[in-house]
Protein backbone atom coordinates (compact mmCIF):
# COMPACT_ATOMS: atom_id res chain seq x y z
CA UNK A 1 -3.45 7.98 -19.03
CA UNK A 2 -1.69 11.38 -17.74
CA UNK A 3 1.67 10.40 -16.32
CA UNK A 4 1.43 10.68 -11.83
CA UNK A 5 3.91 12.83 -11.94
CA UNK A 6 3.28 16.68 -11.19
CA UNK A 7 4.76 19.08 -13.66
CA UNK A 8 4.49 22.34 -10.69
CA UNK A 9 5.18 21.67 -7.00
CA UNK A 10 1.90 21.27 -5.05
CA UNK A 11 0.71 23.00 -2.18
CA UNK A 12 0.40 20.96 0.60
CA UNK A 13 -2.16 21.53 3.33
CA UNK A 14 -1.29 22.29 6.99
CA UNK A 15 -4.42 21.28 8.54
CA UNK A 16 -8.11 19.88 7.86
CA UNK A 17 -9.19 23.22 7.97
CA UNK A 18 -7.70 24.50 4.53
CA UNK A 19 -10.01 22.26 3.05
CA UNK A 20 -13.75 22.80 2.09
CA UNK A 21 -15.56 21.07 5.13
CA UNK A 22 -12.17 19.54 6.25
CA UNK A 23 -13.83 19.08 9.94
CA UNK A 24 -16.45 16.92 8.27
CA UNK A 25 -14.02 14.49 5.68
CA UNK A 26 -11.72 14.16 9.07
CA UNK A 27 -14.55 12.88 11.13
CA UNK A 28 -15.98 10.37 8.02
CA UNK A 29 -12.30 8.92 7.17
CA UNK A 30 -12.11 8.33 11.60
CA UNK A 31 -15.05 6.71 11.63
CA UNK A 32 -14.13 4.55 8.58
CA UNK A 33 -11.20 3.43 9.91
CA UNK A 34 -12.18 2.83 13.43
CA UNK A 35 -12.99 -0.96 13.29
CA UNK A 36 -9.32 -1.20 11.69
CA UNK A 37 -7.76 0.11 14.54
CA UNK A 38 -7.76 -2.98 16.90
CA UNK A 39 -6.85 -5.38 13.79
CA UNK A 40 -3.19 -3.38 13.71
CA UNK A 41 -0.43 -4.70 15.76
CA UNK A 42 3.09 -4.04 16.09
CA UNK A 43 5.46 -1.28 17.41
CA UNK A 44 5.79 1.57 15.23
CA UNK A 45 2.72 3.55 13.64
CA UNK A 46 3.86 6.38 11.24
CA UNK A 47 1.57 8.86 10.12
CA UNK A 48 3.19 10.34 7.01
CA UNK A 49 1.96 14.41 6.49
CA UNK A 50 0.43 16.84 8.16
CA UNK A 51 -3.33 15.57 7.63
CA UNK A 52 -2.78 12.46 8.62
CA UNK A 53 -0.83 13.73 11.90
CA UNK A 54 -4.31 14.96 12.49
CA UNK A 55 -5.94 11.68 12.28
CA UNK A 56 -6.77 10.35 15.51
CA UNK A 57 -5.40 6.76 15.82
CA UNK A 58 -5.98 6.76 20.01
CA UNK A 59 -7.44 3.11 19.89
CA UNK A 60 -5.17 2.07 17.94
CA UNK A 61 -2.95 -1.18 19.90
CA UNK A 62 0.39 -0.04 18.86
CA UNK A 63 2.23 1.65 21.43
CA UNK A 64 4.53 4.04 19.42
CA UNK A 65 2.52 6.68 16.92
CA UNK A 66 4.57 9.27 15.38
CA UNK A 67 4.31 11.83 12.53
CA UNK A 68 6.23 13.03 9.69
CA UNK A 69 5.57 16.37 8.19
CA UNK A 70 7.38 19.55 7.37
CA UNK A 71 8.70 21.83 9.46
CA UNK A 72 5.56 24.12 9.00
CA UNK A 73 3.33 21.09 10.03
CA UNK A 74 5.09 20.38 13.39
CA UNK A 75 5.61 16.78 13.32
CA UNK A 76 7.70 15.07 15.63
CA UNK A 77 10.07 13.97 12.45
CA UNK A 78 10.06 17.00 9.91
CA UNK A 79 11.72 15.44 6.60
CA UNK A 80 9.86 15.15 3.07
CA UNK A 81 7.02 12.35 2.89
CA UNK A 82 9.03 11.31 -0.60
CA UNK A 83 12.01 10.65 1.55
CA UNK A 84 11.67 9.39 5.10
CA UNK A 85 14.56 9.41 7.18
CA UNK A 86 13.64 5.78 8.62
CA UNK A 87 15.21 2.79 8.19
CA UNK A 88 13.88 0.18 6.18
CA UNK A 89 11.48 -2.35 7.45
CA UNK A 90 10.97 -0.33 10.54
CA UNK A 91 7.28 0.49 10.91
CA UNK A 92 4.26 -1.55 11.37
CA UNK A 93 1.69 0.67 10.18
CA UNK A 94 2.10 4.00 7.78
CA UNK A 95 -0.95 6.36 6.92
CA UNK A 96 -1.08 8.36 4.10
CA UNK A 97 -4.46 10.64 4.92
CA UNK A 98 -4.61 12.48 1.34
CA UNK A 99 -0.93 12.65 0.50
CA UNK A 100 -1.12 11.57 -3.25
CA UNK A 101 -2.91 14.51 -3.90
CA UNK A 102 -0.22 17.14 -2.75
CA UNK A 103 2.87 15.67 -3.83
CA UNK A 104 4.99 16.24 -6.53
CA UNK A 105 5.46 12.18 -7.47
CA UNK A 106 2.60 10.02 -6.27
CA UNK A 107 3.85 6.95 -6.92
CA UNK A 108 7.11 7.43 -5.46
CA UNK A 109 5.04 8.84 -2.11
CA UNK A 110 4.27 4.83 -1.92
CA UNK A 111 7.43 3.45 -2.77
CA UNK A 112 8.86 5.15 0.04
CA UNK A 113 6.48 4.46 2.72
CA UNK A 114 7.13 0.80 1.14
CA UNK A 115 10.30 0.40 1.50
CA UNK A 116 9.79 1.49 5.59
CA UNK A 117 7.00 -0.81 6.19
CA UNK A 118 8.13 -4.48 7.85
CA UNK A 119 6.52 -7.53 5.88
CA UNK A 120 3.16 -8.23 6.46
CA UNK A 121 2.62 -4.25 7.63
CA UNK A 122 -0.43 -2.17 6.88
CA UNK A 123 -0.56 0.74 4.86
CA UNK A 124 -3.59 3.49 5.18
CA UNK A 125 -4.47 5.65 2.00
CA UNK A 126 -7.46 8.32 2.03
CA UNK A 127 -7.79 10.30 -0.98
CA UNK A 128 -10.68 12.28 -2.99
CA UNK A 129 -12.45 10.05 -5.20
CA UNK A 130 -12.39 11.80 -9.11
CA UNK A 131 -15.26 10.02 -10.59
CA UNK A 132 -17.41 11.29 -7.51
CA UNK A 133 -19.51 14.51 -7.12
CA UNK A 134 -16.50 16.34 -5.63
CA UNK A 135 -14.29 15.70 -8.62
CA UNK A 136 -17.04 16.98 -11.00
CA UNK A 137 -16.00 20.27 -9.12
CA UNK A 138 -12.86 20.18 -11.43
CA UNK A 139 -14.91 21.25 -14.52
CA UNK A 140 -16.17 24.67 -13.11
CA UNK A 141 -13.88 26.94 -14.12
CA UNK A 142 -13.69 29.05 -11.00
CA UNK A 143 -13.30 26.43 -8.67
CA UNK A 144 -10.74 24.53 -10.57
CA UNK A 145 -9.04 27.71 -9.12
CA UNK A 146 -9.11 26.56 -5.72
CA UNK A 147 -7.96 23.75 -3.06
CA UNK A 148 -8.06 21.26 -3.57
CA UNK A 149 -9.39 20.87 -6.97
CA UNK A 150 -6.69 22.47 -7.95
CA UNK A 151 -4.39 19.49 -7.73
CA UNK A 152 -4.30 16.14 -9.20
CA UNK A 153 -6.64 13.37 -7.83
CA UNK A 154 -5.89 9.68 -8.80
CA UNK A 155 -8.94 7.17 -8.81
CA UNK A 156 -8.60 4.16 -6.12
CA UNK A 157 -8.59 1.84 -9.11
CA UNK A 158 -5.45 3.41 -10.40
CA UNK A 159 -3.86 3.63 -6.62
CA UNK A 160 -5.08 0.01 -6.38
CA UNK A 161 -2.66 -1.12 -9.48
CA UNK A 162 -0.04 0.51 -7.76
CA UNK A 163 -0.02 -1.26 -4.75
CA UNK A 164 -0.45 -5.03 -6.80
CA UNK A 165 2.56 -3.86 -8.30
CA UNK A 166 4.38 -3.64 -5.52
CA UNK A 167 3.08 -6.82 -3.67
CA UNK A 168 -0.01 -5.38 -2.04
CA UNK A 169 -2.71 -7.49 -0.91
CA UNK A 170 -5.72 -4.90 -0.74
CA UNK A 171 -8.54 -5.61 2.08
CA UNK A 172 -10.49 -3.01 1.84
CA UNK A 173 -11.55 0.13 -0.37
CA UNK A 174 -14.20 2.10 1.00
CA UNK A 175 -16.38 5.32 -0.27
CA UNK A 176 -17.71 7.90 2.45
CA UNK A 177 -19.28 11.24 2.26
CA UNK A 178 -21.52 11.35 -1.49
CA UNK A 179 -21.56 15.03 -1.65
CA UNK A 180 -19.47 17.95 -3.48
CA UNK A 181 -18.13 19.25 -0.55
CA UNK A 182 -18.83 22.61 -1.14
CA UNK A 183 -20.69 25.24 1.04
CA UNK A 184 -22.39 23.99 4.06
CA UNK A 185 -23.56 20.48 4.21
CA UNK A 186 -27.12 20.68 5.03
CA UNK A 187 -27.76 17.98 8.15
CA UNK A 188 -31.23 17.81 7.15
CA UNK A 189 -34.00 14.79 6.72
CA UNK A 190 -33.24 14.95 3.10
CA UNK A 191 -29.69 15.12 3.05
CA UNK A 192 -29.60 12.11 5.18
CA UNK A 193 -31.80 10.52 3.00
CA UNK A 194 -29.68 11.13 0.15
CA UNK A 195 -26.36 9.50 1.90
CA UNK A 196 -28.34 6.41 2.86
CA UNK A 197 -29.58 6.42 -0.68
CA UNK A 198 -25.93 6.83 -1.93
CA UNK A 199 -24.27 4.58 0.58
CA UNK A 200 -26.32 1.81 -0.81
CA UNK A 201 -26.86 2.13 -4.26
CA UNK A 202 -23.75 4.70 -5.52
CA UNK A 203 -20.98 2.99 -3.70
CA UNK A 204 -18.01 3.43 -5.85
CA UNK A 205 -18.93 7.52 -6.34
CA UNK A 206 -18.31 8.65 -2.32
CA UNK A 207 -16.03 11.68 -2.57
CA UNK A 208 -13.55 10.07 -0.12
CA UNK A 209 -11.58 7.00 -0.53
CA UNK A 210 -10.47 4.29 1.99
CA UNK A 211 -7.81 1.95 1.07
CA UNK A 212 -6.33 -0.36 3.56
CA UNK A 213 -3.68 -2.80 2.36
CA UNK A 214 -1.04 -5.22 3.42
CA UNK A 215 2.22 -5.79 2.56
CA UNK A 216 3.20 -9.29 1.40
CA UNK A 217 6.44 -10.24 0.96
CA UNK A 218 7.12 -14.03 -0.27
CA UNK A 219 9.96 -16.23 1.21
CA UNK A 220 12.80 -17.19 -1.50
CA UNK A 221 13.38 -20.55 -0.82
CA UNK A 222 16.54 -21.96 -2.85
CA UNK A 223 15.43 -24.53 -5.51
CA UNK A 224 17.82 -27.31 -5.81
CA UNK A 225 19.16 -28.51 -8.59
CA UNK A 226 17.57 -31.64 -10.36
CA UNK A 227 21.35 -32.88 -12.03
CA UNK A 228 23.56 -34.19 -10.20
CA UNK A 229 26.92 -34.78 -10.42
CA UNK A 230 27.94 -38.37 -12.54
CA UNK A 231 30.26 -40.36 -10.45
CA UNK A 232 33.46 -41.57 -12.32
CA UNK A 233 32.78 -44.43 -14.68
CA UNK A 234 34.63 -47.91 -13.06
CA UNK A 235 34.07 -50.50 -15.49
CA UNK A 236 32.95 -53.96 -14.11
CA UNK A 237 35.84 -56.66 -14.03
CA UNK A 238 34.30 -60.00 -14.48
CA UNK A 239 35.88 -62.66 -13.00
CA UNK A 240 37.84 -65.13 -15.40
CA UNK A 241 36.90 -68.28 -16.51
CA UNK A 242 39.10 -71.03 -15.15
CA UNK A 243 41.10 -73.27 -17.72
CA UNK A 244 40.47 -76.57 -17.06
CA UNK A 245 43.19 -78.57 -16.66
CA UNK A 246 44.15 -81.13 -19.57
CA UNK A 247 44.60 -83.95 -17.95
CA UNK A 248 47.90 -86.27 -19.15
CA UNK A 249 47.44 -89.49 -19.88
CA UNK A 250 50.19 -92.09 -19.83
CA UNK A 251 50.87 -94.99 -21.99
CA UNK A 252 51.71 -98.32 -20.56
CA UNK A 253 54.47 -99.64 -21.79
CA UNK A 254 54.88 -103.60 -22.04
């Protein structure tokens, strides 16, 4: 397995639309996380990078969304996504909307967002799929060219072992859009044949990943120690036996 760590610094998007059909993978990873929405609480929702500023999280219940990009992506926090400027255990919800892909360490992308996530937070990944029909686009030599097959893309299952590491509890991992994303996507009775089709039957190859996972963190309780501590030894005093008393008797004299 190739190491997750880029050997050239990626290019990382500003918006949906420097992507092949960026309009349409925005509106599939919305409507995949829309039921999620209402099952977030808390008070902070940080959307990490410039596509996932883009992200609409409106009916979302928490109160506070903000985003952290560059300072060409015009977040409200510019910093690097590999080194958030928040403190730890301070957000509720983070959402990394194809972030793995563009970044120069991966797995350090996650360790960061974390270490800002309270216990028990959520954390939102989207990705492309590489064992799907848009990662096949990888072996054509003049699109490998190209964003954003010209960057590395990391299969759920591998993203997946990087959360358990961590303490992760995944609870979902969805596939969306079964197509190569390339050219225009023909709307048509047999294209929406063929996602029905694919939906069903060809789950795990959607271009687009969904991961949403939960942070659990486990309560050190302090074991206590099965010795104790010996008292002092006191030995026993048993009570003497009393002498009897000889008893004296006296002659009679005549």
């Amino acid at each position: 397995m190739k190491p997750a760590l880029a050997f050239r610094q990626p290019h990382y998007p500003n918006s949906w639309e420097q992507l092949p059909n960026g309009d349409i993978i925005l509106a599939a990873i919305e409507e995949q996380l829309q039921p999620w929405w209402q099952k977030f609480f808390g008070y902070h929702l940080a959307k990490i990078g410039a596509l996932s500023k883009q992200v609409n999280t409106s009916e979302c219940k928490i109160s506070n969304h903000f985003s952290c990009t560059t300072k060409i992506g015009g977040g409200d926090i510019v910093a690097d996504i590999d080194d958030l400027p928040l403190q730890e255990h301070s957000v509720d919800v983070c959402l990394l909307s194809h972030a793995l892909e563009f970044s120069l360490d991966p797995h350090h992308v996650i360790r960061e967002a974390n270490r800002v996530l309270i216990p028990n937070g959520y954390l939102v990944i989207t990705g492309f799929n590489p064992l799907s029909l848009a990662g096949l686009n990888k072996l054509i030599p003049y699109r490998r060219k190209s964003m954003p097959w010209n960057e590395r893309f990391f299969h759920p299952v591998r993203v997946k072992d990087w959360l358990h590491l961590m303490g992760f509890e995944i609870l979902a991992d969805q596939r969306c859009i079964h197509s190569v994303l390339v050219g225009q996507l023909n709307d048509n009775v047999v294209a929406k044949y063929w996602q029905n089709f694919a939906e069903k039957c060809l789950t795990s190859l959607g271009s687009v990943y969904v991961i949403v996972a939960k942070k659990r963190v486990l309560p050190l309780t302090p074991i206590k120690p099965k010795w104790k501590i010996r008292t002092e030894f006191n030995p026993v005093k048993a009570p003497s036996m009393p002498v009897p008393e000889r008893k004296v008797v006296k002659r009679q004299t005549k």
